[in-house]
C-alpha atoms as a PDB file:
ATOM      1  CA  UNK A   1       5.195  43.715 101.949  1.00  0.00           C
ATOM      2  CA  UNK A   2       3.891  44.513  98.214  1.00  0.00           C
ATOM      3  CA  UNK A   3       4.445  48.278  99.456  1.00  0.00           C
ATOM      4  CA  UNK A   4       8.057  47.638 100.217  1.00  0.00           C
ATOM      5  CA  UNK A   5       8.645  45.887  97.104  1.00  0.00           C
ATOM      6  CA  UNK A   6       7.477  48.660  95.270  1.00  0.00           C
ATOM      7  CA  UNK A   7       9.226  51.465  96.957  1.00  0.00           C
ATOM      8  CA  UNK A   8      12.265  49.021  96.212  1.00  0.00           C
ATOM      9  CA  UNK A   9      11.464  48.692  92.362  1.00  0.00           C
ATOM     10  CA  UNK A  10      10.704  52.432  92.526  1.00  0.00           C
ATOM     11  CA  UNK A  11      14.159  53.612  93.525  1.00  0.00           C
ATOM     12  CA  UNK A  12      16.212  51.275  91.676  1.00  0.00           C
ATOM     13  CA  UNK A  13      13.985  50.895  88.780  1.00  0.00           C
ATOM     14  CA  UNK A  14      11.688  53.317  87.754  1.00  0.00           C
ATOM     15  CA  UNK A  15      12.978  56.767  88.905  1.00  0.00           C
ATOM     16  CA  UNK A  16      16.531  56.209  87.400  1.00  0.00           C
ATOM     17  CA  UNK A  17      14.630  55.007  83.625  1.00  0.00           C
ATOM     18  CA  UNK A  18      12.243  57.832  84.146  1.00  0.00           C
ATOM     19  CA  UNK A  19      15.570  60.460  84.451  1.00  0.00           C
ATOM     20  CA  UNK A  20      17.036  59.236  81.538  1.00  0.00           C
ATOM     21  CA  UNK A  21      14.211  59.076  79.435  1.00  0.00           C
ATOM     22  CA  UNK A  22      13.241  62.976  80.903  1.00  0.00           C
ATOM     23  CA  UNK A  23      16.507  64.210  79.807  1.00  0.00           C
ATOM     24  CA  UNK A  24      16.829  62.256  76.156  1.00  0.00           C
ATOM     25  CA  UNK A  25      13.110  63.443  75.249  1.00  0.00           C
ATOM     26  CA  UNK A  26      13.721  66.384  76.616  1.00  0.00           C
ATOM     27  CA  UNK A  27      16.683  66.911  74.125  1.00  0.00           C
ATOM     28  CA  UNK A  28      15.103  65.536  70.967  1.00  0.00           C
ATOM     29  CA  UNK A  29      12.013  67.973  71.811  1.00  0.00           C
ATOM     30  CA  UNK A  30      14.514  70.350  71.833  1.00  0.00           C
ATOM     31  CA  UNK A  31      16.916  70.402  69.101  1.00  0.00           C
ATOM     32  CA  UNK A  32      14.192  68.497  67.056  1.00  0.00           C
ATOM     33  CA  UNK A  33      11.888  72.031  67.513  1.00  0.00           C
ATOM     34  CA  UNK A  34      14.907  74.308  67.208  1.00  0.00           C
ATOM     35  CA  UNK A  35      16.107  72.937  64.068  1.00  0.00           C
ATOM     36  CA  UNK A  36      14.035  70.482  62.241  1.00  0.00           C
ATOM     37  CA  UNK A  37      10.277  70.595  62.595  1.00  0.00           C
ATOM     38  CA  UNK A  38       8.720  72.513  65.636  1.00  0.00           C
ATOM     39  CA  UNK A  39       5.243  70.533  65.044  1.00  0.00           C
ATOM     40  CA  UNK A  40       6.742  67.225  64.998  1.00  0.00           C
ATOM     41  CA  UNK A  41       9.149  67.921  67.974  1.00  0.00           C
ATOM     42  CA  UNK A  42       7.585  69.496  70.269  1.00  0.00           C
ATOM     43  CA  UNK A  43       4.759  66.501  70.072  1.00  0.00           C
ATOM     44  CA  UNK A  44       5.801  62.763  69.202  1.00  0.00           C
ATOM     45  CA  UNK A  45       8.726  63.175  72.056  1.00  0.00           C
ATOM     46  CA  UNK A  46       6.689  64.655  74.685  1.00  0.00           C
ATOM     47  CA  UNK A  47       3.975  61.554  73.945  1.00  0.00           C
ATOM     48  CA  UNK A  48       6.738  59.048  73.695  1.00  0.00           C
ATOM     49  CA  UNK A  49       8.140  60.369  77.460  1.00  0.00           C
ATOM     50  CA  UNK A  50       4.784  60.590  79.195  1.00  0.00           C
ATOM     51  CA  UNK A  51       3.604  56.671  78.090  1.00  0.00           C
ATOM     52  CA  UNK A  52       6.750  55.360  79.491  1.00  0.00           C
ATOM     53  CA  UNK A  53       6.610  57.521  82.171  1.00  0.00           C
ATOM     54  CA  UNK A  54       2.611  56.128  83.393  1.00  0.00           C
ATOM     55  CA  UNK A  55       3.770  52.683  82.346  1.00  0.00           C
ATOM     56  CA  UNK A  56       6.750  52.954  84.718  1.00  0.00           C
ATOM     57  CA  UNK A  57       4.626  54.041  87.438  1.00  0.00           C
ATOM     58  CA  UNK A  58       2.632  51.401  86.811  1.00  0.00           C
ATOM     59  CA  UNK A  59      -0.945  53.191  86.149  1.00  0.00           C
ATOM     60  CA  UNK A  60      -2.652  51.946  83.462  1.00  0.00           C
ATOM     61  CA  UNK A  61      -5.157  54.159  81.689  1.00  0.00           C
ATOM     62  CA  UNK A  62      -8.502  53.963  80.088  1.00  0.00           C
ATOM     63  CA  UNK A  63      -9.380  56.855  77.474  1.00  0.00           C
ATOM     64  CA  UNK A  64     -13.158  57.331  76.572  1.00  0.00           C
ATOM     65  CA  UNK A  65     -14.726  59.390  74.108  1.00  0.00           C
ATOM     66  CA  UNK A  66     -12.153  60.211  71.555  1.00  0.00           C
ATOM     67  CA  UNK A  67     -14.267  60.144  69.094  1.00  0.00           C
ATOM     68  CA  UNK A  68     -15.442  63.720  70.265  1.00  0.00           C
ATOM     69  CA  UNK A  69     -11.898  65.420  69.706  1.00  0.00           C
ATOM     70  CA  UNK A  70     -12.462  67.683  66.805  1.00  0.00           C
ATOM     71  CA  UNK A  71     -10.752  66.944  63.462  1.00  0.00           C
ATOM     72  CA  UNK A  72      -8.067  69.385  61.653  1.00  0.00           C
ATOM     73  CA  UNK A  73      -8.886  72.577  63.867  1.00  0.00           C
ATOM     74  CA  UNK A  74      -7.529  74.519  66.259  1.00  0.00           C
ATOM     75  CA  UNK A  75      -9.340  72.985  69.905  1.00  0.00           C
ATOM     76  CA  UNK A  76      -8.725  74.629  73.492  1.00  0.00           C
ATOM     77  CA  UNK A  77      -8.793  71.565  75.841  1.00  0.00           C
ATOM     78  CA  UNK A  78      -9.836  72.189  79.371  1.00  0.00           C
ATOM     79  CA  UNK A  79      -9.092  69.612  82.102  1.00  0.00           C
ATOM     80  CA  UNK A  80      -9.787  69.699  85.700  1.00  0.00           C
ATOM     81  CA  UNK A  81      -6.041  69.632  87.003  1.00  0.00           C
ATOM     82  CA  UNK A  82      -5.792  66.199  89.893  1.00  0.00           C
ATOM     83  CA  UNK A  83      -1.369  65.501  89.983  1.00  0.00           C
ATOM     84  CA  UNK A  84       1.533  65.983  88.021  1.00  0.00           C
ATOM     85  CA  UNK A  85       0.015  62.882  86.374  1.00  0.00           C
ATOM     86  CA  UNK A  86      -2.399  64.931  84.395  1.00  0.00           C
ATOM     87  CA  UNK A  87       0.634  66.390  82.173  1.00  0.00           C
ATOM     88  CA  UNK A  88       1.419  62.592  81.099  1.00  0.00           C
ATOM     89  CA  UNK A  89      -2.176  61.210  80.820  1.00  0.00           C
ATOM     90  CA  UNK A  90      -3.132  64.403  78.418  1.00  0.00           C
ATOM     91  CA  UNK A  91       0.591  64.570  76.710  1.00  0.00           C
ATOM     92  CA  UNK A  92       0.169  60.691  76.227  1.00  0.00           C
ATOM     93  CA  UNK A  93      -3.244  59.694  75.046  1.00  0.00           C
ATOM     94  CA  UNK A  94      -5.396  62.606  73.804  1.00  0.00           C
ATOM     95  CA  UNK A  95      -3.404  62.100  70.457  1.00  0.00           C
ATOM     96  CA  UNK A  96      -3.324  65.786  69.064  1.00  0.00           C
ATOM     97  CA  UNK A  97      -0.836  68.022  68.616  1.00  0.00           C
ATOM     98  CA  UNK A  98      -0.922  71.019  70.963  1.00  0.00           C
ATOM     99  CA  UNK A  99       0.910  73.895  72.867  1.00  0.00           C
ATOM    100  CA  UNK A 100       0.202  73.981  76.653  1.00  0.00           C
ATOM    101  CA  UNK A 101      -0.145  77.008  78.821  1.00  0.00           C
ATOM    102  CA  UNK A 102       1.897  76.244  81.932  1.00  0.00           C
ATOM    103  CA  UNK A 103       3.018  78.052  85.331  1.00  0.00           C
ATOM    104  CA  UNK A 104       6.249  80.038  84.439  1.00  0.00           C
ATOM    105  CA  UNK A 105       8.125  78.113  87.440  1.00  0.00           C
ATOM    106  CA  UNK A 106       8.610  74.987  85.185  1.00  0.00           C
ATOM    107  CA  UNK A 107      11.059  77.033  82.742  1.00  0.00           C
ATOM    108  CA  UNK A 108      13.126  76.451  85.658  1.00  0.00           C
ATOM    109  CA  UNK A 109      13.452  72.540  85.657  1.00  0.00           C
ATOM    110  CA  UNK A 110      16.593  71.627  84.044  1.00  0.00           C
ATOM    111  CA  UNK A 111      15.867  69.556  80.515  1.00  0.00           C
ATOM    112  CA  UNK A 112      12.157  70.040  80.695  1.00  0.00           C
ATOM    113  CA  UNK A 113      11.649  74.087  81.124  1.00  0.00           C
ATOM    114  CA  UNK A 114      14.243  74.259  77.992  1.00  0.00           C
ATOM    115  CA  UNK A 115      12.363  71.997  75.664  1.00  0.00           C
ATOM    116  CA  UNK A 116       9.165  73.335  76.618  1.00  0.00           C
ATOM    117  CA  UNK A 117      10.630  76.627  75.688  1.00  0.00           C
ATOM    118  CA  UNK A 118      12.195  75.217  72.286  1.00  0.00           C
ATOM    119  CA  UNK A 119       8.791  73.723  71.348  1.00  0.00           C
ATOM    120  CA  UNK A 120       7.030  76.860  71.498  1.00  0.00           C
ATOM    121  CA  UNK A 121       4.716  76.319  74.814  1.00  0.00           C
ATOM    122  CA  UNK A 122       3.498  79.260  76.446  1.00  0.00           C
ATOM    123  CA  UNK A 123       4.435  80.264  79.734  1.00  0.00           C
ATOM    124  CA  UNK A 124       1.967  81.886  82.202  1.00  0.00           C
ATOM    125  CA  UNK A 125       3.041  85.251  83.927  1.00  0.00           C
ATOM    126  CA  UNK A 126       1.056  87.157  86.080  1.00  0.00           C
ATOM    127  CA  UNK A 127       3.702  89.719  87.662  1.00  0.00           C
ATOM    128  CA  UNK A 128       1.251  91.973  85.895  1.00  0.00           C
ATOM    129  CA  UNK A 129      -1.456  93.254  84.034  1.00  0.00           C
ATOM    130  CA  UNK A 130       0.727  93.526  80.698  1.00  0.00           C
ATOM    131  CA  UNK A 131       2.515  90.053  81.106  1.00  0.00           C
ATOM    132  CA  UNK A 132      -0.395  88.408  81.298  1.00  0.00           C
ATOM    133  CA  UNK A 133      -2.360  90.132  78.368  1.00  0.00           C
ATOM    134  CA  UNK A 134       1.421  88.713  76.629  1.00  0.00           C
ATOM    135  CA  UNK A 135       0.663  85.501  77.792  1.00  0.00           C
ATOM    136  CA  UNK A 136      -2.975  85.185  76.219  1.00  0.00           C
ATOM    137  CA  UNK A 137      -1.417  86.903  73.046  1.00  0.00           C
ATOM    138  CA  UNK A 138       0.568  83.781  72.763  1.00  0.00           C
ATOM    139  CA  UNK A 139      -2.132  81.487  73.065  1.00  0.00           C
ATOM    140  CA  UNK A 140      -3.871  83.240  70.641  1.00  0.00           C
ATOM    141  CA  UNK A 141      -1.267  83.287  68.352  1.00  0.00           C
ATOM    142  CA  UNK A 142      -0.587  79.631  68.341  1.00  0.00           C
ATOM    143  CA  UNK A 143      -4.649  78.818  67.539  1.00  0.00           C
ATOM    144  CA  UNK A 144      -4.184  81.000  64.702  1.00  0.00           C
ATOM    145  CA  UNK A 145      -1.224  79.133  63.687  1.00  0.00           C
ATOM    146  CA  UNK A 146      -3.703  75.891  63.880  1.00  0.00           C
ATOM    147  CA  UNK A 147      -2.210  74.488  66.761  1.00  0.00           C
ATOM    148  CA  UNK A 148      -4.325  73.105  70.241  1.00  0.00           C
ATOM    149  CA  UNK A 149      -3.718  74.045  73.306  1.00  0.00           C
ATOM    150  CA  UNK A 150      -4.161  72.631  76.930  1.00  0.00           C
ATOM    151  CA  UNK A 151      -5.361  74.548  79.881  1.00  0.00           C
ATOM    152  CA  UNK A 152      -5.921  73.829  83.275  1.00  0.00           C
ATOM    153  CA  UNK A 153      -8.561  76.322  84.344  1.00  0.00           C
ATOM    154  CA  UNK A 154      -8.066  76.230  87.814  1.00  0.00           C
ATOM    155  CA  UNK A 155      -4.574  77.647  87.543  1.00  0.00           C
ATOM    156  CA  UNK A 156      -3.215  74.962  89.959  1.00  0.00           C
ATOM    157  CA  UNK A 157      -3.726  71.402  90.990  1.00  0.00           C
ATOM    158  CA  UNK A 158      -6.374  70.828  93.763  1.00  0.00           C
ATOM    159  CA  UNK A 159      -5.552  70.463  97.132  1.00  0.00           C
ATOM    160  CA  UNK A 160      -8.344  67.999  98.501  1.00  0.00           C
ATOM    161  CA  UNK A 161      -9.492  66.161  94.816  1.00  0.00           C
ATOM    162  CA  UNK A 162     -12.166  68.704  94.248  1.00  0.00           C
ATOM    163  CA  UNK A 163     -12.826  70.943  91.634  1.00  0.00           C
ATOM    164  CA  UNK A 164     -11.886  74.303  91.836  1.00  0.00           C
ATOM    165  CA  UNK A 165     -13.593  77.440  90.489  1.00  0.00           C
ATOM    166  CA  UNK A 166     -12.134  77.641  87.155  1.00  0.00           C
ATOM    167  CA  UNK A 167     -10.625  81.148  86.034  1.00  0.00           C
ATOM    168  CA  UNK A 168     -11.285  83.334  82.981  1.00  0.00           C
ATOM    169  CA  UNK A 169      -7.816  83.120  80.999  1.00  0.00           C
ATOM    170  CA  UNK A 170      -8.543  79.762  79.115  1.00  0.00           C
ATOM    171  CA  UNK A 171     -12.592  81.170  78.200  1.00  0.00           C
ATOM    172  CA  UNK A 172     -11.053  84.743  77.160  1.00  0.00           C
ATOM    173  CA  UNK A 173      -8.370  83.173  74.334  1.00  0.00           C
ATOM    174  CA  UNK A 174     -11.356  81.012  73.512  1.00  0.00           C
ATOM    175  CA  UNK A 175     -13.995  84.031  73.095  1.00  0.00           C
ATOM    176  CA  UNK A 176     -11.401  86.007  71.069  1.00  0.00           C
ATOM    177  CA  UNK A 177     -10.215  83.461  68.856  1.00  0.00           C
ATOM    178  CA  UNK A 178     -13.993  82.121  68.400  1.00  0.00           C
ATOM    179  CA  UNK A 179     -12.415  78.843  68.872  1.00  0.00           C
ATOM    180  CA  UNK A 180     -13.341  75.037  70.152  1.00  0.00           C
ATOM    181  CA  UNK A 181     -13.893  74.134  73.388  1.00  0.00           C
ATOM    182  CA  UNK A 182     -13.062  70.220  74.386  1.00  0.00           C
ATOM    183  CA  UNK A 183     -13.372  69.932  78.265  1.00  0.00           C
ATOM    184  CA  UNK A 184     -12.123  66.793  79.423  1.00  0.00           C
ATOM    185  CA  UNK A 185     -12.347  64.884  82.817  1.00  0.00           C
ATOM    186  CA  UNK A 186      -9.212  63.521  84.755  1.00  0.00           C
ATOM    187  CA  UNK A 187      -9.994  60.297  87.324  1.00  0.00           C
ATOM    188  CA  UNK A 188      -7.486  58.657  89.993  1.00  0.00           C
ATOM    189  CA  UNK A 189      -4.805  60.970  89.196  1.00  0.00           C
ATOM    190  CA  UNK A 190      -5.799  62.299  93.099  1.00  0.00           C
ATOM    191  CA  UNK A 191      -5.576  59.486  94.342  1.00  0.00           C
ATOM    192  CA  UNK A 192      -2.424  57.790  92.917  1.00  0.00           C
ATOM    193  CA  UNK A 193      -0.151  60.744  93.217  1.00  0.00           C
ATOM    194  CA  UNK A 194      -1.488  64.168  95.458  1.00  0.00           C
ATOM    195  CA  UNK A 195      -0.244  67.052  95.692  1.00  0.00           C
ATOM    196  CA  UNK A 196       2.683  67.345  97.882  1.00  0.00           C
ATOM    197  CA  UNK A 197       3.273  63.243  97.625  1.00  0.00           C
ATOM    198  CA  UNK A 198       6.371  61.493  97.471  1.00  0.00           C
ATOM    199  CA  UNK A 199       5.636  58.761  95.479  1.00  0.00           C
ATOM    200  CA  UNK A 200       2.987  57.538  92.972  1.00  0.00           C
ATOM    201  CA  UNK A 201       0.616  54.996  94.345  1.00  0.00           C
ATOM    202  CA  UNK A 202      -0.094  52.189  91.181  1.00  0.00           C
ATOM    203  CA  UNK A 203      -3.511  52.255  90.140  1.00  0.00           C
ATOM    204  CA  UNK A 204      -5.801  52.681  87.590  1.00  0.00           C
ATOM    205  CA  UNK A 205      -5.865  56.312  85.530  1.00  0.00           C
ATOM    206  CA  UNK A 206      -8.791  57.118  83.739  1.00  0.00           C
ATOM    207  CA  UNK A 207      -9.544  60.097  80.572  1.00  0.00           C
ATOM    208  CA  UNK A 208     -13.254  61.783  80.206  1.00  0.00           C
ATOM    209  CA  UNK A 209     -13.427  63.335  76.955  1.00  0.00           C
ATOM    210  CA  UNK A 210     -16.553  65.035  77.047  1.00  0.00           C
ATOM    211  CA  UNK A 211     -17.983  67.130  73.571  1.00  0.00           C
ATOM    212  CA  UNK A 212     -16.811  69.911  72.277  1.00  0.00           C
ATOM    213  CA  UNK A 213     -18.583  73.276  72.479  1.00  0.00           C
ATOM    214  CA  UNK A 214     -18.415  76.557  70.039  1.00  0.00           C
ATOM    215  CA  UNK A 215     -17.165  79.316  72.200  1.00  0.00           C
ATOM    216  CA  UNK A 216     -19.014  81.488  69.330  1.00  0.00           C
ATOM    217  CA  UNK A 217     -22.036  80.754  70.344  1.00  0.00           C
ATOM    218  CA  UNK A 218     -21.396  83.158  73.657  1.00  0.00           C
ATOM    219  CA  UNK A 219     -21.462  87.404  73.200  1.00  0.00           C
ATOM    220  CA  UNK A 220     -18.285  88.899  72.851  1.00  0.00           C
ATOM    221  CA  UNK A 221     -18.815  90.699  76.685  1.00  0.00           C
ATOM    222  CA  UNK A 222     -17.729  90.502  80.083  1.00  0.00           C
ATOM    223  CA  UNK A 223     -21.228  88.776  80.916  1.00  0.00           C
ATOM    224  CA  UNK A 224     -20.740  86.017  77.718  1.00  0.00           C
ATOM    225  CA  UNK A 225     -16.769  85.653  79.522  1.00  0.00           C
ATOM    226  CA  UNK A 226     -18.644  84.700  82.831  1.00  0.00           C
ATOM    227  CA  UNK A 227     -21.302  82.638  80.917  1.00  0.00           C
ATOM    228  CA  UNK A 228     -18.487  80.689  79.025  1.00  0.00           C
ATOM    229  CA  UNK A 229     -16.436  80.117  82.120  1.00  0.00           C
ATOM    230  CA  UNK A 230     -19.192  78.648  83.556  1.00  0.00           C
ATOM    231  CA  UNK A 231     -20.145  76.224  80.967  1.00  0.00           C
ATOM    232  CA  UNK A 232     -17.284  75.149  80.836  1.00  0.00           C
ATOM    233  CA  UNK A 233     -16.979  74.602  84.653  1.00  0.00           C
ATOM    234  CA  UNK A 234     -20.180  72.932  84.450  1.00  0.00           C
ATOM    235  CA  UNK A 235     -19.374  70.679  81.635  1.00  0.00           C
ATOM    236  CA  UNK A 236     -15.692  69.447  82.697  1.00  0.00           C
ATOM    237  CA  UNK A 237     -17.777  68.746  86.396  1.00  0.00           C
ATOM    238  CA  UNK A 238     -20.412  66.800  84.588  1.00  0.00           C
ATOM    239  CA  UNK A 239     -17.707  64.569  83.128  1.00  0.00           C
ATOM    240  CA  UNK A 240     -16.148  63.440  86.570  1.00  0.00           C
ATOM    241  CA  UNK A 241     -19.454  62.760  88.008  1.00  0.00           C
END
Protein backbone atom coordinates (compact mmCIF):
# COMPACT_ATOMS: atom_id res chain seq x y z
CA UNK A 1 0.00 0.00 0.00
CA UNK A 2 2.81 2.72 1.02
CA UNK A 3 4.33 1.60 -2.51
CA UNK A 4 1.20 2.55 -4.32
CA UNK A 5 0.88 5.71 -2.59
CA UNK A 6 4.11 6.65 -3.62
CA UNK A 7 4.06 5.73 -7.21
CA UNK A 8 0.74 7.90 -6.94
CA UNK A 9 2.54 11.01 -5.32
CA UNK A 10 5.35 10.28 -7.80
CA UNK A 11 3.38 10.83 -10.98
CA UNK A 12 1.22 13.54 -9.96
CA UNK A 13 3.59 15.18 -7.68
CA UNK A 14 7.06 14.93 -7.96
CA UNK A 15 7.92 14.23 -11.65
CA UNK A 16 5.74 17.18 -12.97
CA UNK A 17 7.70 19.80 -10.04
CA UNK A 18 10.90 18.10 -10.94
CA UNK A 19 10.19 19.11 -15.00
CA UNK A 20 9.53 22.45 -14.24
CA UNK A 21 12.14 23.10 -11.96
CA UNK A 22 14.70 21.10 -14.75
CA UNK A 23 13.68 23.43 -17.38
CA UNK A 24 13.62 26.97 -15.21
CA UNK A 25 17.23 26.07 -13.72
CA UNK A 26 18.15 24.92 -16.67
CA UNK A 27 17.43 28.42 -18.25
CA UNK A 28 18.83 30.64 -15.52
CA UNK A 29 22.14 28.36 -15.78
CA UNK A 30 21.94 29.28 -19.10
CA UNK A 31 21.38 32.78 -19.92
CA UNK A 32 22.80 33.54 -16.36
CA UNK A 33 26.42 31.88 -17.84
CA UNK A 34 25.92 33.33 -21.31
CA UNK A 35 25.44 36.76 -20.23
CA UNK A 36 25.99 37.65 -16.69
CA UNK A 37 28.47 35.67 -14.64
CA UNK A 38 29.58 32.13 -15.91
CA UNK A 39 30.91 31.26 -12.19
CA UNK A 40 27.83 32.19 -10.51
CA UNK A 41 25.50 30.54 -13.15
CA UNK A 42 26.68 27.69 -13.98
CA UNK A 43 26.78 26.82 -9.96
CA UNK A 44 24.05 28.31 -7.48
CA UNK A 45 21.24 27.01 -10.18
CA UNK A 46 22.56 23.66 -10.74
CA UNK A 47 22.72 23.34 -6.57
CA UNK A 48 19.37 24.95 -6.20
CA UNK A 49 17.82 22.10 -8.93
CA UNK A 50 19.57 19.06 -7.52
CA UNK A 51 18.32 19.79 -3.54
CA UNK A 52 14.83 20.01 -4.70
CA UNK A 53 15.27 17.40 -6.91
CA UNK A 54 16.63 14.64 -3.76
CA UNK A 55 14.07 16.32 -1.54
CA UNK A 56 11.32 15.49 -4.06
CA UNK A 57 12.41 12.05 -4.28
CA UNK A 58 12.34 11.91 -0.91
CA UNK A 59 16.14 10.80 -0.03
CA UNK A 60 17.53 12.54 2.56
CA UNK A 61 21.29 12.88 2.74
CA UNK A 62 24.04 12.85 5.23
CA UNK A 63 27.45 14.61 4.12
CA UNK A 64 30.65 13.72 6.19
CA UNK A 65 33.95 15.10 6.10
CA UNK A 66 33.70 18.46 4.54
CA UNK A 67 36.02 19.74 6.41
CA UNK A 68 38.63 17.93 4.06
CA UNK A 69 37.51 19.88 0.79
CA UNK A 70 40.42 22.08 0.05
CA UNK A 71 40.07 25.87 0.39
CA UNK A 72 40.48 28.51 -2.66
CA UNK A 73 42.21 25.95 -5.17
CA UNK A 74 41.60 24.28 -8.02
CA UNK A 75 40.47 20.32 -6.62
CA UNK A 76 39.73 17.27 -9.08
CA UNK A 77 36.95 15.34 -7.22
CA UNK A 78 36.71 11.68 -7.91
CA UNK A 79 33.54 9.74 -6.99
CA UNK A 80 32.70 6.20 -7.48
CA UNK A 81 29.63 6.69 -9.94
CA UNK A 82 26.19 4.45 -8.11
CA UNK A 83 22.73 6.36 -10.20
CA UNK A 84 21.81 9.36 -11.83
CA UNK A 85 21.51 10.38 -8.15
CA UNK A 86 25.19 10.95 -7.85
CA UNK A 87 24.90 14.18 -10.25
CA UNK A 88 22.38 15.74 -7.53
CA UNK A 89 24.05 14.49 -4.27
CA UNK A 90 27.63 16.01 -5.62
CA UNK A 91 25.86 19.17 -7.55
CA UNK A 92 23.88 19.67 -4.19
CA UNK A 93 26.01 19.30 -1.13
CA UNK A 94 29.78 19.26 -1.82
CA UNK A 95 29.38 23.17 -1.83
CA UNK A 96 32.18 24.21 -4.40
CA UNK A 97 32.08 25.55 -7.49
CA UNK A 98 33.14 23.21 -10.31
CA UNK A 99 32.98 22.12 -14.05
CA UNK A 100 32.08 18.42 -14.58
CA UNK A 101 33.40 16.12 -17.22
CA UNK A 102 30.35 14.29 -18.56
CA UNK A 103 29.44 11.62 -21.41
CA UNK A 104 28.84 13.71 -24.64
CA UNK A 105 25.22 11.98 -24.96
CA UNK A 106 23.78 14.42 -22.30
CA UNK A 107 24.34 17.55 -24.76
CA UNK A 108 21.46 15.89 -26.21
CA UNK A 109 18.78 16.29 -23.38
CA UNK A 110 16.69 19.18 -24.15
CA UNK A 111 17.22 22.16 -21.30
CA UNK A 112 19.97 20.33 -19.53
CA UNK A 113 22.70 19.45 -22.46
CA UNK A 114 22.24 23.39 -23.39
CA UNK A 115 22.97 24.79 -19.99
CA UNK A 116 25.62 22.44 -19.36
CA UNK A 117 27.06 23.70 -22.56
CA UNK A 118 26.40 27.53 -21.60
CA UNK A 119 28.12 26.97 -18.22
CA UNK A 120 31.23 25.85 -19.64
CA UNK A 121 31.20 21.90 -18.63
CA UNK A 122 33.25 19.70 -20.56
CA UNK A 123 32.00 17.10 -22.65
CA UNK A 124 33.76 13.70 -23.03
CA UNK A 125 34.50 12.40 -26.66
CA UNK A 126 36.22 9.47 -27.47
CA UNK A 127 35.44 9.05 -31.38
CA UNK A 128 39.19 9.40 -31.26
CA UNK A 129 42.54 9.79 -30.23
CA UNK A 130 42.50 13.72 -30.95
CA UNK A 131 38.95 14.38 -29.41
CA UNK A 132 39.81 13.03 -26.47
CA UNK A 133 43.34 14.67 -25.96
CA UNK A 134 40.55 17.99 -26.69
CA UNK A 135 38.59 16.83 -24.03
CA UNK A 136 41.46 16.66 -21.27
CA UNK A 137 42.69 20.07 -22.78
CA UNK A 138 39.49 21.41 -21.47
CA UNK A 139 39.75 20.10 -18.18
CA UNK A 140 42.96 21.39 -17.94
CA UNK A 141 42.10 24.58 -18.98
CA UNK A 142 39.33 25.13 -16.56
CA UNK A 143 41.88 24.12 -13.34
CA UNK A 144 44.02 26.71 -14.65
CA UNK A 145 41.22 29.05 -14.71
CA UNK A 146 40.78 28.00 -10.79
CA UNK A 147 37.79 26.18 -11.25
CA UNK A 148 37.03 22.22 -9.75
CA UNK A 149 36.04 19.68 -11.54
CA UNK A 150 34.07 16.34 -11.03
CA UNK A 151 34.97 13.04 -12.49
CA UNK A 152 33.61 9.80 -12.39
CA UNK A 153 36.56 7.52 -13.01
CA UNK A 154 34.85 4.63 -14.04
CA UNK A 155 33.48 6.32 -17.13
CA UNK A 156 29.95 4.94 -16.42
CA UNK A 157 27.66 4.03 -13.60
CA UNK A 158 28.03 0.41 -12.24
CA UNK A 159 25.97 -2.21 -13.23
CA UNK A 160 25.78 -4.51 -9.99
CA UNK A 161 26.80 -1.59 -7.04
CA UNK A 162 30.43 -2.43 -7.30
CA UNK A 163 33.28 -0.53 -8.03
CA UNK A 164 34.69 -0.52 -11.23
CA UNK A 165 38.33 -0.28 -12.34
CA UNK A 166 38.74 3.34 -12.58
CA UNK A 167 40.36 4.77 -15.92
CA UNK A 168 43.34 7.07 -16.51
CA UNK A 169 41.61 10.38 -17.93
CA UNK A 170 40.70 11.97 -14.47
CA UNK A 171 44.68 10.91 -12.96
CA UNK A 172 46.29 12.28 -16.39
CA UNK A 173 44.56 16.10 -16.10
CA UNK A 174 45.53 15.67 -12.47
CA UNK A 175 49.37 14.67 -13.16
CA UNK A 176 49.63 17.50 -15.74
CA UNK A 177 48.07 20.17 -13.96
CA UNK A 178 49.95 19.01 -10.59
CA UNK A 179 46.64 19.50 -9.09
CA UNK A 180 44.38 18.20 -5.90
CA UNK A 181 42.95 15.12 -5.63
CA UNK A 182 39.55 14.86 -3.32
CA UNK A 183 38.10 11.27 -3.82
CA UNK A 184 34.83 10.99 -2.40
CA UNK A 185 32.49 7.98 -1.58
CA UNK A 186 28.77 7.72 -2.82
CA UNK A 187 26.29 5.29 -0.47
CA UNK A 188 22.55 4.11 -1.30
CA UNK A 189 22.50 5.85 -4.48
CA UNK A 190 22.52 1.83 -5.83
CA UNK A 191 20.12 1.01 -4.08
CA UNK A 192 17.46 3.79 -4.29
CA UNK A 193 17.67 4.32 -7.99
CA UNK A 194 19.88 1.50 -10.37
CA UNK A 195 20.77 1.64 -13.39
CA UNK A 196 18.14 0.95 -15.85
CA UNK A 197 15.26 1.72 -12.96
CA UNK A 198 12.11 3.34 -13.40
CA UNK A 199 11.65 4.98 -10.39
CA UNK A 200 13.62 6.14 -7.30
CA UNK A 201 13.10 4.03 -4.26
CA UNK A 202 13.02 6.74 -0.93
CA UNK A 203 15.77 6.16 1.28
CA UNK A 204 18.55 7.41 2.89
CA UNK A 205 21.67 8.98 0.60
CA UNK A 206 24.84 9.24 2.12
CA UNK A 207 28.43 11.55 0.99
CA UNK A 208 32.14 10.13 1.96
CA UNK A 209 34.48 12.86 1.62
CA UNK A 210 37.63 11.28 2.13
CA UNK A 211 41.24 13.62 2.16
CA UNK A 212 42.69 15.11 -0.38
CA UNK A 213 45.93 13.92 -1.99
CA UNK A 214 48.82 15.96 -4.06
CA UNK A 215 48.89 14.40 -7.43
CA UNK A 216 52.60 16.00 -7.35
CA UNK A 217 53.80 13.81 -5.24
CA UNK A 218 53.62 10.97 -8.25
CA UNK A 219 56.51 11.06 -11.38
CA UNK A 220 55.44 12.68 -14.33
CA UNK A 221 55.47 8.89 -16.30
CA UNK A 222 53.32 6.34 -17.58
CA UNK A 223 54.29 4.17 -14.38
CA UNK A 224 53.43 7.43 -11.79
CA UNK A 225 49.83 7.59 -14.27
CA UNK A 226 49.24 3.87 -13.19
CA UNK A 227 50.47 4.55 -9.59
CA UNK A 228 48.05 7.61 -9.30
CA UNK A 229 45.13 5.78 -10.79
CA UNK A 230 45.52 3.38 -8.36
CA UNK A 231 45.62 5.44 -5.32
CA UNK A 232 43.06 6.89 -6.15
CA UNK A 233 41.06 3.64 -6.79
CA UNK A 234 42.25 2.53 -3.56
CA UNK A 235 41.35 5.55 -1.64
CA UNK A 236 37.68 6.31 -3.11
CA UNK A 237 37.24 2.12 -2.20
CA UNK A 238 38.48 2.71 1.28
CA UNK A 239 35.80 5.36 1.75
CA UNK A 240 32.73 3.04 0.91
CA UNK A 241 33.99 0.34 3.05
Amino acid sequence: MKRFFYLVYLIIIALPLFAVTTILCAIFAGVGSAFINERIFSYYPGRIWSRIALALFLCPIEVHGKENIPKNRATIVISNHQSSLDIYMLYGYMGIPFKWVLKGALRKVPFVGWACEKSGFIFVDNSSARAAALTIKQAEEAIEKGYSIFIFPEGSRTNNGELQRFKRGAFKIALDTQATILPVAIKGAYEALPKNALFVKPRRLVLEIGRPFESSAFEQSPRGLIELTQKGENEVRTLIG
